[in-house]
C-alpha atoms as a PDB file:
ATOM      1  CA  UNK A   1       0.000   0.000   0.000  1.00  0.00           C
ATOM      2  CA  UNK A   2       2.491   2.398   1.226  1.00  0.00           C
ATOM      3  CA  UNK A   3       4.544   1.736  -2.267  1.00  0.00           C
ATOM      4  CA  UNK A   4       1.473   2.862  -4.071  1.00  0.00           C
ATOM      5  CA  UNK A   5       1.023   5.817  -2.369  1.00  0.00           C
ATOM      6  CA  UNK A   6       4.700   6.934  -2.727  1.00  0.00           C
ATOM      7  CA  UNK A   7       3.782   6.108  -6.727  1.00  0.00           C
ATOM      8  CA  UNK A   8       0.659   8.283  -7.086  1.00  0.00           C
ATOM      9  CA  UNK A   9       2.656  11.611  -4.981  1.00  0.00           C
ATOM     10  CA  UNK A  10       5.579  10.768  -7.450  1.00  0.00           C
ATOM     11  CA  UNK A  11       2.699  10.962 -10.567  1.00  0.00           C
ATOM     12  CA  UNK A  12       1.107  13.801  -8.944  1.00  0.00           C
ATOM     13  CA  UNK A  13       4.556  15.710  -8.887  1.00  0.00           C
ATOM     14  CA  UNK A  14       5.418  14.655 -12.517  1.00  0.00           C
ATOM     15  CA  UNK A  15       2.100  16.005 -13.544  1.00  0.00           C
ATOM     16  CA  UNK A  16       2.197  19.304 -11.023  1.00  0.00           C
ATOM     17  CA  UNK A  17       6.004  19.820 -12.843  1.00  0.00           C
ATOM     18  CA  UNK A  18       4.395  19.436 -16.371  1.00  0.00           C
ATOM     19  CA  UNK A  19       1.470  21.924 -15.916  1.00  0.00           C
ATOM     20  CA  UNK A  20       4.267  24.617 -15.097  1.00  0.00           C
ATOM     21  CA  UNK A  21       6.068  25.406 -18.082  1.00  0.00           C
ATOM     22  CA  UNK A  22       4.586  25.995 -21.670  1.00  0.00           C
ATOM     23  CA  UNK A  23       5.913  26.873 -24.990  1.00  0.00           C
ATOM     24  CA  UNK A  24       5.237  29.378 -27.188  1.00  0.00           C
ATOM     25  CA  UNK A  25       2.520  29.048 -30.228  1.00  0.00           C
ATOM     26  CA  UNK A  26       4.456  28.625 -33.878  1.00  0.00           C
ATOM     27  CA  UNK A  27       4.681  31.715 -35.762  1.00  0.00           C
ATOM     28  CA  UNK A  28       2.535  32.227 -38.216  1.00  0.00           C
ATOM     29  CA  UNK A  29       3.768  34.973 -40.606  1.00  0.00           C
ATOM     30  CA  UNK A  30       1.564  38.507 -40.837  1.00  0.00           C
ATOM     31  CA  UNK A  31       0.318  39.174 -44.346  1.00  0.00           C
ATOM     32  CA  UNK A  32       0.317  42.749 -43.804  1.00  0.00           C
ATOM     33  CA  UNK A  33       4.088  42.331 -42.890  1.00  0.00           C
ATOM     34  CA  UNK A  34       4.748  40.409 -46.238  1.00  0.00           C
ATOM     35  CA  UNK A  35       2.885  42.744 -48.237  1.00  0.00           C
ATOM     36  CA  UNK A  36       5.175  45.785 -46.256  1.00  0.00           C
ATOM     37  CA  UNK A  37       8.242  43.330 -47.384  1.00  0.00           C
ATOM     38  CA  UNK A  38       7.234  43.127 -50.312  1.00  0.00           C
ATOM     39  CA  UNK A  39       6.421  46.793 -51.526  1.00  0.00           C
ATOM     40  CA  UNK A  40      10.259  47.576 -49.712  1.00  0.00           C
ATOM     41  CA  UNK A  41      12.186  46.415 -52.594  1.00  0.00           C
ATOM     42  CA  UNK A  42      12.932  42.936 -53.771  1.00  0.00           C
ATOM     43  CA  UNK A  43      17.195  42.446 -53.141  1.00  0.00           C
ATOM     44  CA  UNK A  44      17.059  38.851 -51.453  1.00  0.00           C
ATOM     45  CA  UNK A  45      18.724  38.591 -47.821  1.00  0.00           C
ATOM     46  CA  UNK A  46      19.709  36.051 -45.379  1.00  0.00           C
ATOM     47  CA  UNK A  47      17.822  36.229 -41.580  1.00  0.00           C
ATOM     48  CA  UNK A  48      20.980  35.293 -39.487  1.00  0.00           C
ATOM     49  CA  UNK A  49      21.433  34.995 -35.683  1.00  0.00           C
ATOM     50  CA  UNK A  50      19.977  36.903 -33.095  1.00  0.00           C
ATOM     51  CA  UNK A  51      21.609  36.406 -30.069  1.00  0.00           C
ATOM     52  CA  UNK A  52      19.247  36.226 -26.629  1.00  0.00           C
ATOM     53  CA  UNK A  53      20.814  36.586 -23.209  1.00  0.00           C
ATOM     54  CA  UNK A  54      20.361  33.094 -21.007  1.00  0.00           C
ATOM     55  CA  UNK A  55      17.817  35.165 -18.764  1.00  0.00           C
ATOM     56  CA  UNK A  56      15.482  36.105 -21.349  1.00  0.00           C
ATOM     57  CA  UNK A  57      15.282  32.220 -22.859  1.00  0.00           C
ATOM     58  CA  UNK A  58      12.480  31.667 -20.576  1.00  0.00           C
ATOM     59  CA  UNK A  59       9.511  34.135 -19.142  1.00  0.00           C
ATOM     60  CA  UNK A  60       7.603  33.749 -15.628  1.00  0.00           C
ATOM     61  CA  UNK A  61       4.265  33.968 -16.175  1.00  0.00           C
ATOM     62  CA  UNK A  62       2.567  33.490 -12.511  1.00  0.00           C
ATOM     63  CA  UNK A  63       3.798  32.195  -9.863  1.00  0.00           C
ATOM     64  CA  UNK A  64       5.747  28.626 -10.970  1.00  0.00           C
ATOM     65  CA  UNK A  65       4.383  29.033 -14.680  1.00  0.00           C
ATOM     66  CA  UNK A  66       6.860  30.031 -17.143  1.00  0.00           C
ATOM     67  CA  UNK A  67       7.130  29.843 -20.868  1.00  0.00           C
ATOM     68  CA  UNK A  68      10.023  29.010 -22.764  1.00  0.00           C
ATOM     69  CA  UNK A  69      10.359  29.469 -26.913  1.00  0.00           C
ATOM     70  CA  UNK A  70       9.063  27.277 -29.282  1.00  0.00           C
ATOM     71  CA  UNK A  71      12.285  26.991 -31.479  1.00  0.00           C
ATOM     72  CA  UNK A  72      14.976  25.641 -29.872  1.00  0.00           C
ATOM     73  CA  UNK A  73      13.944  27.244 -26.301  1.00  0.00           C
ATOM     74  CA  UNK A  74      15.403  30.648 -27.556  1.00  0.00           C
ATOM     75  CA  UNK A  75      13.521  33.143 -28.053  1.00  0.00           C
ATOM     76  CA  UNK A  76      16.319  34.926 -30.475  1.00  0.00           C
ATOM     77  CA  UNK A  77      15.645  31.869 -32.664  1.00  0.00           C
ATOM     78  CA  UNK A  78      11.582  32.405 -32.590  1.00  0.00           C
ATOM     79  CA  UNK A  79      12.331  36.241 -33.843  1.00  0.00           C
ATOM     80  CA  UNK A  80      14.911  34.874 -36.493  1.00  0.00           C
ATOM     81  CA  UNK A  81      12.524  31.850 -37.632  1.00  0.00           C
ATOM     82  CA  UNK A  82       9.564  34.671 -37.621  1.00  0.00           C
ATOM     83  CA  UNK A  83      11.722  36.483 -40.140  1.00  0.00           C
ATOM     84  CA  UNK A  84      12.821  34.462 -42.113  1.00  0.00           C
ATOM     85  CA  UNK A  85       9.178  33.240 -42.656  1.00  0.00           C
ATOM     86  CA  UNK A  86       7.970  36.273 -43.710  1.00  0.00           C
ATOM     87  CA  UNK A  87      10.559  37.207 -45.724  1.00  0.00           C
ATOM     88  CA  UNK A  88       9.940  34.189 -47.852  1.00  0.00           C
ATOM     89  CA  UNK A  89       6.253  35.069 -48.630  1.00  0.00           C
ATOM     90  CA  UNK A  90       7.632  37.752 -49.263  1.00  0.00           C
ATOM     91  CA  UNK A  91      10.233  35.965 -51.935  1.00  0.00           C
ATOM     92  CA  UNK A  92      13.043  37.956 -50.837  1.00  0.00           C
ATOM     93  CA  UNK A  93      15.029  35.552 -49.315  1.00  0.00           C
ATOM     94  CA  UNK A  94      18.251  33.781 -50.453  1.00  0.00           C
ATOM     95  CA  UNK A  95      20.557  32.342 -47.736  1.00  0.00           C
ATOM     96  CA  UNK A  96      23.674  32.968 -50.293  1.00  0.00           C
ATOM     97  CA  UNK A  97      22.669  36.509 -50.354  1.00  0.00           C
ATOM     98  CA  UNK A  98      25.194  39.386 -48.938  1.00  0.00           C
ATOM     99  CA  UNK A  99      22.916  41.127 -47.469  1.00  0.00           C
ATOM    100  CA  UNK A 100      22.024  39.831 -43.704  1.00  0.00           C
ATOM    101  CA  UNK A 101      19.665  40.870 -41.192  1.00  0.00           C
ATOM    102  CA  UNK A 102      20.463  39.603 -37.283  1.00  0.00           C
ATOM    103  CA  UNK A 103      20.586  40.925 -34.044  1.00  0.00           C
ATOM    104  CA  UNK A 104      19.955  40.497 -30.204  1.00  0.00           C
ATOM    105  CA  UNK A 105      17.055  40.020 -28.071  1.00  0.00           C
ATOM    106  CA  UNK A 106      17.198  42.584 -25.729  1.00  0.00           C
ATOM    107  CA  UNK A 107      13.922  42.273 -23.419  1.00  0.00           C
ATOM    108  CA  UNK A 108      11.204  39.506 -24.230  1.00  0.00           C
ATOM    109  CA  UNK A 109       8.726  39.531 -20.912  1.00  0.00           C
ATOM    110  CA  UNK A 110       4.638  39.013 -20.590  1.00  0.00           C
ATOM    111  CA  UNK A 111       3.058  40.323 -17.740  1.00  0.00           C
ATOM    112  CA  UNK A 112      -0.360  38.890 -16.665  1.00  0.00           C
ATOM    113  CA  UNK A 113      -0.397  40.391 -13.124  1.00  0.00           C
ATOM    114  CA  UNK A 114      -3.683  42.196 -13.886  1.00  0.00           C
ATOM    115  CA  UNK A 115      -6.693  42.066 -13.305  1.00  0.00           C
ATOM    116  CA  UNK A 116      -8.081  41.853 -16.986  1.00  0.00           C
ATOM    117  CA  UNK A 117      -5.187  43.255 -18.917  1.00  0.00           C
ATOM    118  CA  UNK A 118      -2.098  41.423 -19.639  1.00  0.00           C
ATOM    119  CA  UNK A 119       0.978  43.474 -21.317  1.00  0.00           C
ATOM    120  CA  UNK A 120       3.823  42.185 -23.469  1.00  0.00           C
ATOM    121  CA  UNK A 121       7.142  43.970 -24.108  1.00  0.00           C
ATOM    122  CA  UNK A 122       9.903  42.838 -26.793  1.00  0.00           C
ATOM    123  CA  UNK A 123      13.545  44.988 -27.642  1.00  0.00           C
ATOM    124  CA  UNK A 124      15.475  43.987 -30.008  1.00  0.00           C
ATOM    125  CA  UNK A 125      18.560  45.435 -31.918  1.00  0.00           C
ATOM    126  CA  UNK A 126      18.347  44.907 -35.258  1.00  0.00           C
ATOM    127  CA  UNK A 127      21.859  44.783 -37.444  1.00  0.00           C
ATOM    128  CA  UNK A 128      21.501  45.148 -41.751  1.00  0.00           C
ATOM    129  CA  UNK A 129      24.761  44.195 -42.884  1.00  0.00           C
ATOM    130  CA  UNK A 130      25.834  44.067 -46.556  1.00  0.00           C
ATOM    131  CA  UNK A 131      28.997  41.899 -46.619  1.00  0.00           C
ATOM    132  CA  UNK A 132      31.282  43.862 -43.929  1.00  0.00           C
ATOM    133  CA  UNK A 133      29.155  47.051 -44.090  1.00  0.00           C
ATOM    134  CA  UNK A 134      26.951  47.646 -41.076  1.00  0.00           C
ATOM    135  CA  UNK A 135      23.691  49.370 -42.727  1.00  0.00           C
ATOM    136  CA  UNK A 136      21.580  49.542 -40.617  1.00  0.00           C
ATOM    137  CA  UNK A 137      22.075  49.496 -36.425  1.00  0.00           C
ATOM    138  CA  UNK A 138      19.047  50.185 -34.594  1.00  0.00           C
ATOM    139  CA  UNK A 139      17.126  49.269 -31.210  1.00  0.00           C
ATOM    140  CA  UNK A 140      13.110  49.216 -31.688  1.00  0.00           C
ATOM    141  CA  UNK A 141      10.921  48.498 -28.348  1.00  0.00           C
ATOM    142  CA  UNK A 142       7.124  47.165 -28.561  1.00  0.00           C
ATOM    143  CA  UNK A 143       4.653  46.898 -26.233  1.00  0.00           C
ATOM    144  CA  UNK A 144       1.319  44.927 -26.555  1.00  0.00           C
ATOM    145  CA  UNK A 145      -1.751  44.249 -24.572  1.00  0.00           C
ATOM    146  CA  UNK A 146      -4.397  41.817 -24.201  1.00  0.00           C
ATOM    147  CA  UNK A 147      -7.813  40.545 -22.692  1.00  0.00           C
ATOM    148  CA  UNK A 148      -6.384  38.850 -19.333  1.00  0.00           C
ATOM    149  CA  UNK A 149      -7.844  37.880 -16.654  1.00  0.00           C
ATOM    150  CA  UNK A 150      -7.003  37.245 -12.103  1.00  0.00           C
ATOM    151  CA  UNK A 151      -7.650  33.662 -12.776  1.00  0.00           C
ATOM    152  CA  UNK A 152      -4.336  31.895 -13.581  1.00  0.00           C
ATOM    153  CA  UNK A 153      -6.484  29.197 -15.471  1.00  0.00           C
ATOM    154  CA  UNK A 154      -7.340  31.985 -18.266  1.00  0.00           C
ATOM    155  CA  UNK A 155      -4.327  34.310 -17.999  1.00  0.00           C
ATOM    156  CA  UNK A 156      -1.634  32.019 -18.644  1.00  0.00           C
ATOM    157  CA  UNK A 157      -3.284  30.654 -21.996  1.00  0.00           C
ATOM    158  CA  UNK A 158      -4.032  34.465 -23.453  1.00  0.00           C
ATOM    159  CA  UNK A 159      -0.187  35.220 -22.593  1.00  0.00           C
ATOM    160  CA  UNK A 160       0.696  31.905 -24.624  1.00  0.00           C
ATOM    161  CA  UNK A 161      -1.674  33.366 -27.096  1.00  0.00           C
ATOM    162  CA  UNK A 162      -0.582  36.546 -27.203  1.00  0.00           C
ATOM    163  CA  UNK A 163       3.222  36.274 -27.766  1.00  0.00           C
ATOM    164  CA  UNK A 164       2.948  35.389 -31.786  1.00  0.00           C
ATOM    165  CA  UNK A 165       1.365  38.649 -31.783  1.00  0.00           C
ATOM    166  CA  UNK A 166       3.941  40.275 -30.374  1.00  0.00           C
ATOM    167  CA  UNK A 167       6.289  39.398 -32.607  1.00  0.00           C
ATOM    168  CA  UNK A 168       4.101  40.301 -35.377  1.00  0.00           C
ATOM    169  CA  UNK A 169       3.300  43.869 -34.034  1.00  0.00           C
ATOM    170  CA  UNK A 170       7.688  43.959 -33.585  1.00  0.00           C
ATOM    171  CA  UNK A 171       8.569  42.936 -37.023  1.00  0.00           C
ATOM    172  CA  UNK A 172       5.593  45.527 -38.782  1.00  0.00           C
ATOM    173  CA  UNK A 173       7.558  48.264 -36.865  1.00  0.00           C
ATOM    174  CA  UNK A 174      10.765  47.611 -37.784  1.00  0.00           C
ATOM    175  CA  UNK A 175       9.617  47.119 -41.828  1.00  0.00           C
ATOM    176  CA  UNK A 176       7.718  50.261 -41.068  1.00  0.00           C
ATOM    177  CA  UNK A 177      11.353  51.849 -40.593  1.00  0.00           C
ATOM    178  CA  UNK A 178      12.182  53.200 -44.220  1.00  0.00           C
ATOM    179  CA  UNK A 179      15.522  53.620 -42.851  1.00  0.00           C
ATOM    180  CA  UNK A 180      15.467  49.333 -42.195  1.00  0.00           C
ATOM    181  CA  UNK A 181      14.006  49.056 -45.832  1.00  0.00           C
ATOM    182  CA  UNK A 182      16.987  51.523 -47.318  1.00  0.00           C
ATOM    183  CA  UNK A 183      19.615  49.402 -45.893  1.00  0.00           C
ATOM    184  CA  UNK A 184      18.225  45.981 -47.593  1.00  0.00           C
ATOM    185  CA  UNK A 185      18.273  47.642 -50.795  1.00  0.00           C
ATOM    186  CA  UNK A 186      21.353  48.397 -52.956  1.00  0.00           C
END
């Protein structure tokens, strides 16, 4: 008896540990952002690195709930992979091409401390390079909010929910940039 008890608190643990970390929805690339892509030009470029500090690889949602990237648990990689998804509807991408576009995370974090309103924040430094020239060097900041809620059952999914657009609402300001769009173009 007593060995079946010890087995159920070691399930219940297991199962506690599994309901506190989630991963992020895939990306699914913003036609209004492929349609800004594609009216900026059409030289091909390469979506390179973006490098992501080990502290912002994973964000605390409440309490013991956190949620960690959907590509390869970095969050640099889900901005890169975002990217480089909507640069290809965009067909302006060629990963021989000279021109690059990379960068670092800066600050990724949800916040769904609120009573009804959750609010997402994202900097990132974004780097054009053409071959050894640095084009374009520049630091954008988004915020974004959404329908939360005080109930941890309800918040946590709308912050899962919310991150993709995030990213979307990052990447249309940064192609809204025309300085970002000069420096992809020869």
């Amino acid at each position: 008896m007593l060995r079946h008890l010890r087995l159920a608190g070691a399930l219940c643990a297991l199962a506690a540990l599994a309901a506190c970390g989630t991963v992020t929805p895939p990306y699914s690339a913003a036609m209004d952002n492929v349609q800004a892509l594609r009216n900026g030009g059409s030289s091909k470029v390469q979506v390179g690195n973006f490098s992501t500090p080990a502290d912002q690889n994973s964000i605390s949602l409440r309490g013991m709930n956190s949620m960690t990237s959907s590509v390869g648990g970095s969050y640099g990689a889900y901005l890169a992979d975002a990217l480089r998804q909507e640069f290809d509807l965009a067909k302006r991408i060629d990963p021989a091409s000279s021109v690059e576009v990379s960068g670092a995370l800066l600050k990724n974090d949800v916040d769904v401390s609120g009573f009804s309103t959750g609010t997402a924040v994202l900097t990132a430094r974004i780097i054009v390079r053409r071959g050894s020239e640095t084009r374009y060097d520049k630091t954008h900041t988004v915020t974004h909010t959404f329908e939360s809620s005080f109930v941890g059952a309800i918040a946590i999914p709308a912050a899962r929910s919310a991150y993709p657009d995030l990213v979307r609402k990052f990447l249309a300001a940064v192609y809204a940039d025309p300085a970002f769009q000069a420096a992809l173009n020869p």
